[in-house]
Protein backbone atom coordinates (compact mmCIF):
# COMPACT_ATOMS: atom_id res chain seq x y z
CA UNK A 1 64.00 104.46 99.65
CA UNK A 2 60.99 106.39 101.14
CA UNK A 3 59.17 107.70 98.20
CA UNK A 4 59.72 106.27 94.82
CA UNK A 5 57.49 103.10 95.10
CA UNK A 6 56.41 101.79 92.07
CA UNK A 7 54.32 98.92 93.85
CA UNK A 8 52.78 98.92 97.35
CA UNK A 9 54.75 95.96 98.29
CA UNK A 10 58.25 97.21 97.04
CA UNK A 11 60.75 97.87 98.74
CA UNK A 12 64.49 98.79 98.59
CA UNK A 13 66.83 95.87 98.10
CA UNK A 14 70.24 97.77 98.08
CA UNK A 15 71.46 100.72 96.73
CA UNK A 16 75.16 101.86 94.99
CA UNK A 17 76.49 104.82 94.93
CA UNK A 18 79.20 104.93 91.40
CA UNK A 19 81.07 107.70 90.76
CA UNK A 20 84.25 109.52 92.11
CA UNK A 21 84.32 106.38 94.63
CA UNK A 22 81.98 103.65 95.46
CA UNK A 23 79.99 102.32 98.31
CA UNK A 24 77.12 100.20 98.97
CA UNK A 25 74.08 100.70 101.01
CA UNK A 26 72.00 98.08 102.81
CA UNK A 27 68.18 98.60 104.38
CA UNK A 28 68.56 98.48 108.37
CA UNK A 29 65.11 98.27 110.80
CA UNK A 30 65.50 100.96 113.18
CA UNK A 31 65.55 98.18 115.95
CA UNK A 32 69.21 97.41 114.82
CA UNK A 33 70.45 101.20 115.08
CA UNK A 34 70.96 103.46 118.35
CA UNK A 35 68.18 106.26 118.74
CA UNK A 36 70.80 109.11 117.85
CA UNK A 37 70.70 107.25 114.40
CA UNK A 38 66.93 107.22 113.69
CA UNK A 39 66.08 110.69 115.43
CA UNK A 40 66.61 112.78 112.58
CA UNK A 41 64.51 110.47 109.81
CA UNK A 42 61.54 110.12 112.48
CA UNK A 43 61.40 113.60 112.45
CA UNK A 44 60.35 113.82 108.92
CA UNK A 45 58.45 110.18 108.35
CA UNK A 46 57.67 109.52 111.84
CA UNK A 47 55.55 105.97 110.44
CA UNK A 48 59.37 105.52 108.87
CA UNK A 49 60.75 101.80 110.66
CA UNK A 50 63.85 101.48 108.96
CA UNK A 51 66.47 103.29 106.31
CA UNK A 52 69.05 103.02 104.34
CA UNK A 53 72.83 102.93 105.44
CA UNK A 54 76.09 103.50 103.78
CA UNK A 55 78.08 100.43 104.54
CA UNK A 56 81.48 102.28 103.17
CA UNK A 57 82.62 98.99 101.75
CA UNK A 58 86.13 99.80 102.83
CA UNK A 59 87.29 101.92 105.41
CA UNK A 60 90.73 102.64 106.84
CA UNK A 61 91.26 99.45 108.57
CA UNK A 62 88.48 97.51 107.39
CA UNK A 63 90.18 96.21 104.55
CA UNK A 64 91.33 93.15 105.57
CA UNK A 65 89.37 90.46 102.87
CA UNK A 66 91.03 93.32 100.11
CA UNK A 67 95.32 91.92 100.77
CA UNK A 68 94.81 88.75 98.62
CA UNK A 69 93.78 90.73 95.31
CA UNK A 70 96.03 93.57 96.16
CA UNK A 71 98.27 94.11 93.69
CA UNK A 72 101.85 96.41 93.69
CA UNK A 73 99.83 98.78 91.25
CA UNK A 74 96.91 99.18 93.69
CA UNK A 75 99.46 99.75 96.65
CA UNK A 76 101.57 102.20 94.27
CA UNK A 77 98.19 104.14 93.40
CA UNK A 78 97.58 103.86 97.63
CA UNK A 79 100.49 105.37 99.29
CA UNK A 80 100.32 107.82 97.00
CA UNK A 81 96.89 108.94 96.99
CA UNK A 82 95.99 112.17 99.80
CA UNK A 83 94.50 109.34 102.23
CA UNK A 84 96.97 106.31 101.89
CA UNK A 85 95.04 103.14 103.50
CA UNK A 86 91.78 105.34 104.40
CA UNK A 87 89.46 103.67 101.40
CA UNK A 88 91.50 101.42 99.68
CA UNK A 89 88.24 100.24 97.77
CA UNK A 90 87.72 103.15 95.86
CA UNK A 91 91.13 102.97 94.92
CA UNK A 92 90.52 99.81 93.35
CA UNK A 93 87.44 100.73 91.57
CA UNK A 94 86.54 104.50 91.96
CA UNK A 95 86.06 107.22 88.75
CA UNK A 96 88.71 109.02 90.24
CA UNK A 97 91.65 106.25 90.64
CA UNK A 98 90.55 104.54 87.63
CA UNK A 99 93.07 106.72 85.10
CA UNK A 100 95.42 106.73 87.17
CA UNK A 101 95.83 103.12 87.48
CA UNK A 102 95.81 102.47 84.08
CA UNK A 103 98.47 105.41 83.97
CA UNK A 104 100.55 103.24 86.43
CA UNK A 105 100.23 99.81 84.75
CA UNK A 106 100.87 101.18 80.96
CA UNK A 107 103.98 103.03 82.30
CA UNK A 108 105.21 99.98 84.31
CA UNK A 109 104.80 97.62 81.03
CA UNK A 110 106.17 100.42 79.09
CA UNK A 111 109.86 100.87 81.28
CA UNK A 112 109.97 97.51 82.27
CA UNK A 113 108.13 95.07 80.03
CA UNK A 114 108.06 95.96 77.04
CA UNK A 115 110.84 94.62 74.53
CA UNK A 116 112.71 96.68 74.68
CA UNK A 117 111.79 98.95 77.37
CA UNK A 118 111.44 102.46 76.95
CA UNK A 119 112.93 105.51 78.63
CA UNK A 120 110.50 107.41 80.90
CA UNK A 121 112.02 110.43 79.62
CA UNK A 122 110.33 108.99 75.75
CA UNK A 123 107.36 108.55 77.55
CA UNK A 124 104.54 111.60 76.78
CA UNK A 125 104.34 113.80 80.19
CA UNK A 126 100.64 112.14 80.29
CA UNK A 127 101.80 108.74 80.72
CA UNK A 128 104.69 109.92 83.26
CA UNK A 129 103.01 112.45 85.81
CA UNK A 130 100.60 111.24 88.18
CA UNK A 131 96.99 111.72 88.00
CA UNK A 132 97.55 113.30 84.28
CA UNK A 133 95.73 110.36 82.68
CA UNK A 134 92.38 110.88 83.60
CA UNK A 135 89.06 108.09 83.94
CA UNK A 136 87.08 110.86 81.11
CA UNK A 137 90.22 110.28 78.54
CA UNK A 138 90.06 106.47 79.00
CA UNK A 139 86.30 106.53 78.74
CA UNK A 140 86.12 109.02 76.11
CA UNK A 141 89.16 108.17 74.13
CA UNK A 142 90.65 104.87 74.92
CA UNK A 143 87.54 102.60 75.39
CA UNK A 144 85.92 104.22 72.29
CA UNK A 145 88.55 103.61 69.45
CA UNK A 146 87.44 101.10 67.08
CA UNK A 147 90.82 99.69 66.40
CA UNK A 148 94.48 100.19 67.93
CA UNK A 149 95.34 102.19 64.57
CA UNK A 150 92.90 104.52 65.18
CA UNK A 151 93.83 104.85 68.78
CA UNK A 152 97.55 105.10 67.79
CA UNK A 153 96.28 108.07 65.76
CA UNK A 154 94.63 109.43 68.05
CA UNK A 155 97.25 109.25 71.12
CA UNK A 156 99.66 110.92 68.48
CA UNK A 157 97.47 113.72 68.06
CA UNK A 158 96.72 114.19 71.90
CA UNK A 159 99.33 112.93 73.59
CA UNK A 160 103.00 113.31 72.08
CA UNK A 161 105.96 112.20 73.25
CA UNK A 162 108.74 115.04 74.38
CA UNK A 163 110.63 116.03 70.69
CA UNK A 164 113.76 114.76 71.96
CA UNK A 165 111.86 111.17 71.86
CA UNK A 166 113.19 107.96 70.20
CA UNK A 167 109.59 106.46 70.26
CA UNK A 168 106.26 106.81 69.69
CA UNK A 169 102.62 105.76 69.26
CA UNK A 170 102.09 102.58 67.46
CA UNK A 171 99.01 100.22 67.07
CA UNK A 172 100.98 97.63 69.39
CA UNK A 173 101.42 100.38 72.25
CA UNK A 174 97.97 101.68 71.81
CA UNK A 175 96.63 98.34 71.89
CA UNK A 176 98.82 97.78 75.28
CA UNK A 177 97.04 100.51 76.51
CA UNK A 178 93.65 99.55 75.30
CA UNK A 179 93.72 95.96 76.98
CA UNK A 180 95.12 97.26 80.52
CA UNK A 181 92.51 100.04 79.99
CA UNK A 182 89.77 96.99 79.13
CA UNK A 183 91.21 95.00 82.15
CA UNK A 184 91.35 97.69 84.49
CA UNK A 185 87.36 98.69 83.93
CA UNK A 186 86.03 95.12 83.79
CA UNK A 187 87.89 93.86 86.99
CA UNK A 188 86.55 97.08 88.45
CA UNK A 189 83.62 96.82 87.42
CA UNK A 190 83.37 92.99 88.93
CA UNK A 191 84.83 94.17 92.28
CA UNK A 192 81.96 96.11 92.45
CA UNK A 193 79.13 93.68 91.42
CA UNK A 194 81.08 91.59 94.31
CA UNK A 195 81.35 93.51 96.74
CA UNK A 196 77.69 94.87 96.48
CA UNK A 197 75.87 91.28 96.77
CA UNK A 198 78.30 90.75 99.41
């Protein structure tokens, strides 16, 4: 914002911050800020007239515009995260939450959707734990597999079910898994574009 200009007449638009969470920031004249705000930048650029500001999309209790694309996964993945309700955003679309929220839709369509549903107890310990299904695996493994075959391979090899198991990987349960996996990332990815211009 202060000293990578490329032009003399550029100037910083917006900013996002994407990784273990997500949040926007937003250029603010220091007119539009109290003095305890702007104390510490003039002290360093004192020709400095505005700077950037974290907007921390969602807060707790600043989540209101967030209940009509809330879905039970996203509240499942919320009450039991460490801050229930404090940034329900990055729940939605954060590196950290993102593996686990494909964890808790694939094991959902597994024990209840699936025809016919399967056991959590046939389920590999990955897909039942919390938080054992991580954003790197889907990235790494699950997003990169050129075809649900090779996935299903793949899955075997990493991710067994228990021995005393009646089921196992197939191209039609890795594919499951690919698509929510697809789903989760793009709609993720476009609460974030949203979010940002707005």
């Amino acid at each position: 914002a202060y000293s990578v200009k490329s032009l003399p007449n550029s100037r910083v638009a917006a900013g996002i911050i994407v990784g273990t969470g997500c949040n926007a920031t937003i250029p603010m004249k220091f007119s539009s800020l109290g003095a305890s705000k702007v104390e510490s930048i003039r002290k360093n650029k004192p020709d400095a007239f505005e700077t950037v500001v974290n907007t921390e999309i969602t807060i707790a209790g600043a989540c209101g515009s967030l209940q009509s694309i809330t879905t039970d996964w996203y509240r499942q993945l919320d009450a039991a995260c460490a801050r229930p309700g404090f940034q329900p955003f990055e729940y939605m679309t954060g590196g950290r939450y993102i593996g686990e929220l494909v964890r808790i839709i694939f094991f959902d369509y597994m024990t209840k959707a699936h025809k016919p549903p399967v056991p959590a107890a046939w389920l590999p310990a990955t897909i039942v734990h919390s938080y054992s299904f991580t954003t790197t695996f889907v990235s790494a493994v699950v997003a990169r597999a050129r075809s649900n075959s090779e996935l299903a391979g793949e899955l075997k090899r990493r991710m067994p079910p228990p021995e005393s198991s009646n089921w196992g990987w197939s191209p039609h349960s890795a594919g499951a898994l690919r698509k929510i996996a697809h789903l989760v990332q793009v709609r993720s990815a476009g609460l974030i574009a949203a979010s940002t211009v707005g």
